[in-house]
Protein backbone atom coordinates (compact mmCIF):
# COMPACT_ATOMS: atom_id res chain seq x y z
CA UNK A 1 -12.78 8.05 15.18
CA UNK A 2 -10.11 5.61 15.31
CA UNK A 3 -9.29 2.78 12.85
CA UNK A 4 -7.37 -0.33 13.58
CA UNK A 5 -4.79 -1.11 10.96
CA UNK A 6 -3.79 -4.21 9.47
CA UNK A 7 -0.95 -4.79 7.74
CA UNK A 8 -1.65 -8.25 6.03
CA UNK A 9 1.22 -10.83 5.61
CA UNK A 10 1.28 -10.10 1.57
CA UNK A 11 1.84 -5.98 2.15
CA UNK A 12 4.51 -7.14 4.65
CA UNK A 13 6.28 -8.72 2.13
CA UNK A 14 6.03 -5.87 -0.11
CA UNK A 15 7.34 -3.83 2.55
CA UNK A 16 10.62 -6.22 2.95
CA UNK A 17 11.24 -6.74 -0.58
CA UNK A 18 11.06 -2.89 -1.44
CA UNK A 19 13.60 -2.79 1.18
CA UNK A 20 15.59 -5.22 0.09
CA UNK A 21 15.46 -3.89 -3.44
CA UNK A 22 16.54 -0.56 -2.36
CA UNK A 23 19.18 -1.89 0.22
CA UNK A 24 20.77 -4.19 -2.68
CA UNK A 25 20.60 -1.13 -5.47
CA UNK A 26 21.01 2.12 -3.31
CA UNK A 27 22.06 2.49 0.20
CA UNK A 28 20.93 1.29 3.89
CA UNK A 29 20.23 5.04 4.20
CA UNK A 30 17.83 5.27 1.41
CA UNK A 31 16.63 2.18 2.04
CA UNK A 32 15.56 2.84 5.94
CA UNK A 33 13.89 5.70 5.23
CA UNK A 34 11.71 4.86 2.34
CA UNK A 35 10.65 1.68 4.91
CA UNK A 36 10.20 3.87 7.23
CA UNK A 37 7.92 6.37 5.20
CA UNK A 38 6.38 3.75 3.74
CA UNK A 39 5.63 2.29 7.80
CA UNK A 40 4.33 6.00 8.43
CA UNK A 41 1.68 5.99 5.99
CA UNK A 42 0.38 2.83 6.87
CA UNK A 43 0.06 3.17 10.58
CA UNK A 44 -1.63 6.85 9.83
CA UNK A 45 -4.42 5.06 8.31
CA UNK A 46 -5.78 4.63 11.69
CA UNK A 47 -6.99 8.56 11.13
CA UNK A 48 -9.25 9.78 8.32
CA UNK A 49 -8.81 6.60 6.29
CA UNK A 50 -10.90 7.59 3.72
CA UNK A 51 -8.20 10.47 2.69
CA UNK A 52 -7.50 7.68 -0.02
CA UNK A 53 -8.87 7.66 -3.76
CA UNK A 54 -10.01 4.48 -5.44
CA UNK A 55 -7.16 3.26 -7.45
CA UNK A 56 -7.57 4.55 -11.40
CA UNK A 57 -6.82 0.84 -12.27
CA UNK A 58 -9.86 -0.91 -10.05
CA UNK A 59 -12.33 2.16 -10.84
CA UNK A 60 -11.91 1.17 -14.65
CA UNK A 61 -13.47 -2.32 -13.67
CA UNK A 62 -15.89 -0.86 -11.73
CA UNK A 63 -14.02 -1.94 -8.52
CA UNK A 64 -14.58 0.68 -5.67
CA UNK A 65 -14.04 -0.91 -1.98
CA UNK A 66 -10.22 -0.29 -2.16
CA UNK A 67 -8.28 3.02 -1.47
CA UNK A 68 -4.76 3.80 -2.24
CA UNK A 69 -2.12 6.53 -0.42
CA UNK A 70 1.16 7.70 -2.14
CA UNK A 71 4.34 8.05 -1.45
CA UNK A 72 6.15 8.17 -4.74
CA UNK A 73 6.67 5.90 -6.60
CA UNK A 74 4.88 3.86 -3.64
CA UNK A 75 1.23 2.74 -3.53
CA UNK A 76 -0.43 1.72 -0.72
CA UNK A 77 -3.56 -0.10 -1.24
CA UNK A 78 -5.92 -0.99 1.62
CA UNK A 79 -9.54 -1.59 2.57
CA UNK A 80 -11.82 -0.13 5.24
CA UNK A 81 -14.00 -2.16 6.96
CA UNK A 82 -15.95 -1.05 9.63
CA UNK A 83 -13.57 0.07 12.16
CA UNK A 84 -10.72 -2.04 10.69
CA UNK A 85 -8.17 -0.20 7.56
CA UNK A 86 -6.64 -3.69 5.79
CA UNK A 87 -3.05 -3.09 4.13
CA UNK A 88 -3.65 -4.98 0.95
CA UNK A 89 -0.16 -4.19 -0.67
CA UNK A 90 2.61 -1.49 -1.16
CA UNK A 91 3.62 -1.66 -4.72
CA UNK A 92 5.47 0.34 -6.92
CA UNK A 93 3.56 2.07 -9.35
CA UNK A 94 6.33 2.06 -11.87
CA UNK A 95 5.08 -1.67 -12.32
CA UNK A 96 2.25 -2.79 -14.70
CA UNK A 97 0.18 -2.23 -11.76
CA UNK A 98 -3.43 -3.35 -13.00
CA UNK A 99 -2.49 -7.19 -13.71
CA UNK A 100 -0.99 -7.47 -10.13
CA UNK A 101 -3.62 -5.61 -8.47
CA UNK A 102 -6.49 -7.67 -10.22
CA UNK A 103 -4.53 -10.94 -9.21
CA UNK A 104 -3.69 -10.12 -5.69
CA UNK A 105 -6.70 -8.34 -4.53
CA UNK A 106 -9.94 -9.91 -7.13
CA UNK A 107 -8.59 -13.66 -6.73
């Protein structure tokens, strides 16, 4: 089965600022492939979505209808609804994750 992906305008700005950050404290290099890893994960979620686990920081609220990928120290977080995967955000998880996540996804 195949899943349409959405990348909502919020994880697109998470995409650009990672990139920013890394462009302004690393290199272009570094910086263009991280996006691009980051873009690769994403746009797999249209296969076997539900590869994901819930995120440790919703399951402790008893939060369950969001799924996260990894690419370290990158989270993505996204939903699956019917035949539809919603990109929620793409954080880093060296960030006090569980405020942001309540706030951006339980508002």
């Amino acid at each position: 089965m195949t899943y349409h992906v959405v990348i909502i305008h919020d994880a697109e700005e998470d995409l650009f600022d990672i990139y920013r950050y890394i462009l302004e404290h690393d290199s272009d290099r570094v910086a263009n492939y991280v996006l691009s890893k980051l873009e690769e994960i994403c746009i797999s979620l249209d296969q076997l979505p539900e590869r994901g686990h819930i995120p440790p920081e919703l399951r402790r609220i008893s939060v369950s209808n969001y799924l996260e990928l990894h690419f370290k120290p990158y989270r993505v977080i996204y939903e699956i609804e019917g035949k539809i995967v919603f990109v929620h955000c793409i954080l880093d998880g060296r960030r006090d994750i569980q405020d942001l996540l309540e706030r951006r996804l339980l508002r």
